[in-house]
Protein backbone atom coordinates (compact mmCIF):
# COMPACT_ATOMS: atom_id res chain seq x y z
CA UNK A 1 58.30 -143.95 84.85
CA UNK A 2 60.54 -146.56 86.33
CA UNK A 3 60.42 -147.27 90.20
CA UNK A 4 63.73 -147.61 90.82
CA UNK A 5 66.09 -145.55 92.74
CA UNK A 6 68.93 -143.73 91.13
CA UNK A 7 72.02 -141.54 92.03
CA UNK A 8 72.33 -138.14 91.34
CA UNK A 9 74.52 -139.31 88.53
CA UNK A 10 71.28 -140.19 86.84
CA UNK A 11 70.22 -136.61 86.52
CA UNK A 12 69.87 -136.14 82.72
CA UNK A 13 69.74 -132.57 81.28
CA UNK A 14 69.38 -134.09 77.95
CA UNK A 15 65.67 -134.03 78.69
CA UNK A 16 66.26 -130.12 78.24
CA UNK A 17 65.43 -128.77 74.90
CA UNK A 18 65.59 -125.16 73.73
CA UNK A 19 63.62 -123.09 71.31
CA UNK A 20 65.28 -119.95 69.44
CA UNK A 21 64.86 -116.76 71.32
CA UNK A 22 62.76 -114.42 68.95
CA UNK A 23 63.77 -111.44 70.15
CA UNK A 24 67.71 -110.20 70.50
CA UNK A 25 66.53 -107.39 73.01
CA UNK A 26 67.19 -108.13 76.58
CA UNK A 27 64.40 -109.29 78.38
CA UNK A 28 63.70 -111.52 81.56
CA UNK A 29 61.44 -114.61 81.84
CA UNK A 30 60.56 -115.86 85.48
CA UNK A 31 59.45 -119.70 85.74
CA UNK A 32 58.18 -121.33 89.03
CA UNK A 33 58.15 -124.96 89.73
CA UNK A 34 56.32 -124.74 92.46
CA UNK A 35 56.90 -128.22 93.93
CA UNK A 36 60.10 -129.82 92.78
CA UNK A 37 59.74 -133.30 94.16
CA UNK A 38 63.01 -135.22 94.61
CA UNK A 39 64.52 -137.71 97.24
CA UNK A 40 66.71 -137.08 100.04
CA UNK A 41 70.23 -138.45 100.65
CA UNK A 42 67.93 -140.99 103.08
CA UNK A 43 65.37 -141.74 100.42
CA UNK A 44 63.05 -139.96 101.83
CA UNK A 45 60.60 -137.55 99.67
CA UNK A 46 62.03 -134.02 99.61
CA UNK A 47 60.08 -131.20 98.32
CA UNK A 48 61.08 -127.44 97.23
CA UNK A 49 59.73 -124.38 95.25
CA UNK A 50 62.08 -123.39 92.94
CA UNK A 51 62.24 -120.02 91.16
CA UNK A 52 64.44 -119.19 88.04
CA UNK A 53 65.05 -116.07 86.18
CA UNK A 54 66.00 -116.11 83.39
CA UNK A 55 67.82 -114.13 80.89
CA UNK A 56 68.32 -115.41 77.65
CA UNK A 57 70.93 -115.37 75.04
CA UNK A 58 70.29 -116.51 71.12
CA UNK A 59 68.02 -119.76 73.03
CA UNK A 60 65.11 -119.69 74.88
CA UNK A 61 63.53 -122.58 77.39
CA UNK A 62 61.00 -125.10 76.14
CA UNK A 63 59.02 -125.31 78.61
CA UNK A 64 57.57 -128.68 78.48
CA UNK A 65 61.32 -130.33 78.42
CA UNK A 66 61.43 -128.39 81.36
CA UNK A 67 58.54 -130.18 83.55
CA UNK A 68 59.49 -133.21 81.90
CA UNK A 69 63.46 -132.79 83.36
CA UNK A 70 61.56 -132.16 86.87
CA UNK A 71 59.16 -135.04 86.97
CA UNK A 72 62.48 -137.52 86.53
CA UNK A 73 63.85 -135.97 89.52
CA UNK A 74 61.58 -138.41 91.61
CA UNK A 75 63.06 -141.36 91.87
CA UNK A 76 66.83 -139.53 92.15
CA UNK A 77 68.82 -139.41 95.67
CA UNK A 78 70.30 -136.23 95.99
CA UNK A 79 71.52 -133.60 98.53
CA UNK A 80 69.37 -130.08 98.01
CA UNK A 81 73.26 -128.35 97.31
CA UNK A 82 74.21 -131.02 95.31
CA UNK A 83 70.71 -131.00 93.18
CA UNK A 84 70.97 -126.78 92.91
CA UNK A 85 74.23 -126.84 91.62
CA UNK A 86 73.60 -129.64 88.56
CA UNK A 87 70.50 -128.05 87.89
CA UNK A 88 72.30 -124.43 87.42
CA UNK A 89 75.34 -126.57 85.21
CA UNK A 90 73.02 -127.68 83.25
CA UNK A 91 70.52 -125.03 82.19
CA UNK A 92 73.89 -122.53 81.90
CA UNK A 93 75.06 -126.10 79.16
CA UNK A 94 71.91 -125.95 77.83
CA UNK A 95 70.65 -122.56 77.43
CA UNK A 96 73.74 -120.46 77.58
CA UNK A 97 72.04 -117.58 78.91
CA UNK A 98 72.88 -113.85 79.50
CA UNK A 99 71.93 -114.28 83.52
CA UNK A 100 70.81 -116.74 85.02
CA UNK A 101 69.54 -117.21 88.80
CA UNK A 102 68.10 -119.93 90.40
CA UNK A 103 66.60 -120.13 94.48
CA UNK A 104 65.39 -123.60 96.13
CA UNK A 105 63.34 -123.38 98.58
CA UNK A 106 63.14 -126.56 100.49
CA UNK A 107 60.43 -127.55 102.65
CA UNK A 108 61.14 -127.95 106.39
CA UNK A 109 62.96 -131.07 107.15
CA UNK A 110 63.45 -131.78 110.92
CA UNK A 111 61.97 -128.37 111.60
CA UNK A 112 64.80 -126.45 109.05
CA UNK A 113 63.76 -124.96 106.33
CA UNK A 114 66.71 -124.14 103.78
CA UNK A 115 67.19 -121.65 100.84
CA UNK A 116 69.53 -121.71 98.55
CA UNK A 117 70.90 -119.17 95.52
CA UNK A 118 72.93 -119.23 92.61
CA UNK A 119 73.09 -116.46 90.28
CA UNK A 120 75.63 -116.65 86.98
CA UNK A 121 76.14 -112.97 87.61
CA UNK A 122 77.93 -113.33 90.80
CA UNK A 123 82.02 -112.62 90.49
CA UNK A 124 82.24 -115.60 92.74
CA UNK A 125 80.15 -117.27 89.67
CA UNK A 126 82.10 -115.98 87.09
CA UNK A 127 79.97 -113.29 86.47
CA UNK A 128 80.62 -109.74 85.89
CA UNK A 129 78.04 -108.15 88.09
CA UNK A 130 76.74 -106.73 84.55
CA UNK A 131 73.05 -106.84 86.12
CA UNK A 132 73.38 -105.37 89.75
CA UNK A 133 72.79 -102.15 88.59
CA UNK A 134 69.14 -103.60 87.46
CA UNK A 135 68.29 -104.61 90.64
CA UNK A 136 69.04 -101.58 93.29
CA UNK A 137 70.50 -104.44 95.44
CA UNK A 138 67.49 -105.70 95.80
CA UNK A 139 66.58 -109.21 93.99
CA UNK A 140 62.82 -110.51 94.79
CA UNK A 141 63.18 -114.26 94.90
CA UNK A 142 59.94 -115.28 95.06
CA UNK A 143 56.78 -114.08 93.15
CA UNK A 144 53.29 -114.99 93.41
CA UNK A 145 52.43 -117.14 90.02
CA UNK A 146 48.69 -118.89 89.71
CA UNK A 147 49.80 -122.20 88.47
């Protein structure tokens, strides 16, 4: 991998690649990347959890495109809203899922930590609040996953 800073520009979601889902019943997968290593709109090192569920449609995620689209985030300068919002355009692109929700948690920077949600289901998404009804209002974020 290359040493050299780029823009968020640089992000490439054709490092994504999908697999066919083998089931047409609705089901959820969860994945964790439990430290999403990125840099700051400083350069710094920035570091977050991030959490996605997952819903899929007719595709599902490979996972190893996945960790591979992650790893390139290293050398990219990017704001944690900017970097949650191209990562939700571009698995919704990629995957067109039924649902799909995404949280970063960012580590503490300057003694503020930050979390941040999308979810495709939202009205203010797009979304017809199909799924709400699954949830009781209640939506557990975060999940304990031995990596």
């Amino acid at each position: 991998m290359s040493d050299t800073v780029k823009t968020y520009k640089y992000i490439d979601k054709g490092i994504l690649k999908s697999l066919p889902n083998p089931d047409d019943r609705a089901y959820e997968i969860k994945m964790k990347i439990p430290e999403c290593t990125f840099l700051g709109v400083q350069e710094q090192p920035d570091f977050a959890e991030i959490y996605l569920s997952f819903y899929p449609g007719k595709t599902i995620v490979e996972l190893k495109s996945m960790k591979l689209y992650f790893a390139h985030l290293r050398n990219i300068v990017v704001s944690y809203e900017r970097l949650i919002n191209i990562v939700y355009d571009h698995f919704i692109e990629t995957y067109a899922p039924d649902r799909f929700r995404i949280v970063m948690i960012c580590n503490p920077r300057g003694g503020i930590s930050s979390k941040m949600t999308i979810d495709s289901d939202w009205k203010a998404r797009g979304g017809d609040e199909k799924f709400a009804s699954w949830e009781h209002g209640q939506q557990d974020d975060v999940w304990n996953v031995t990596m």
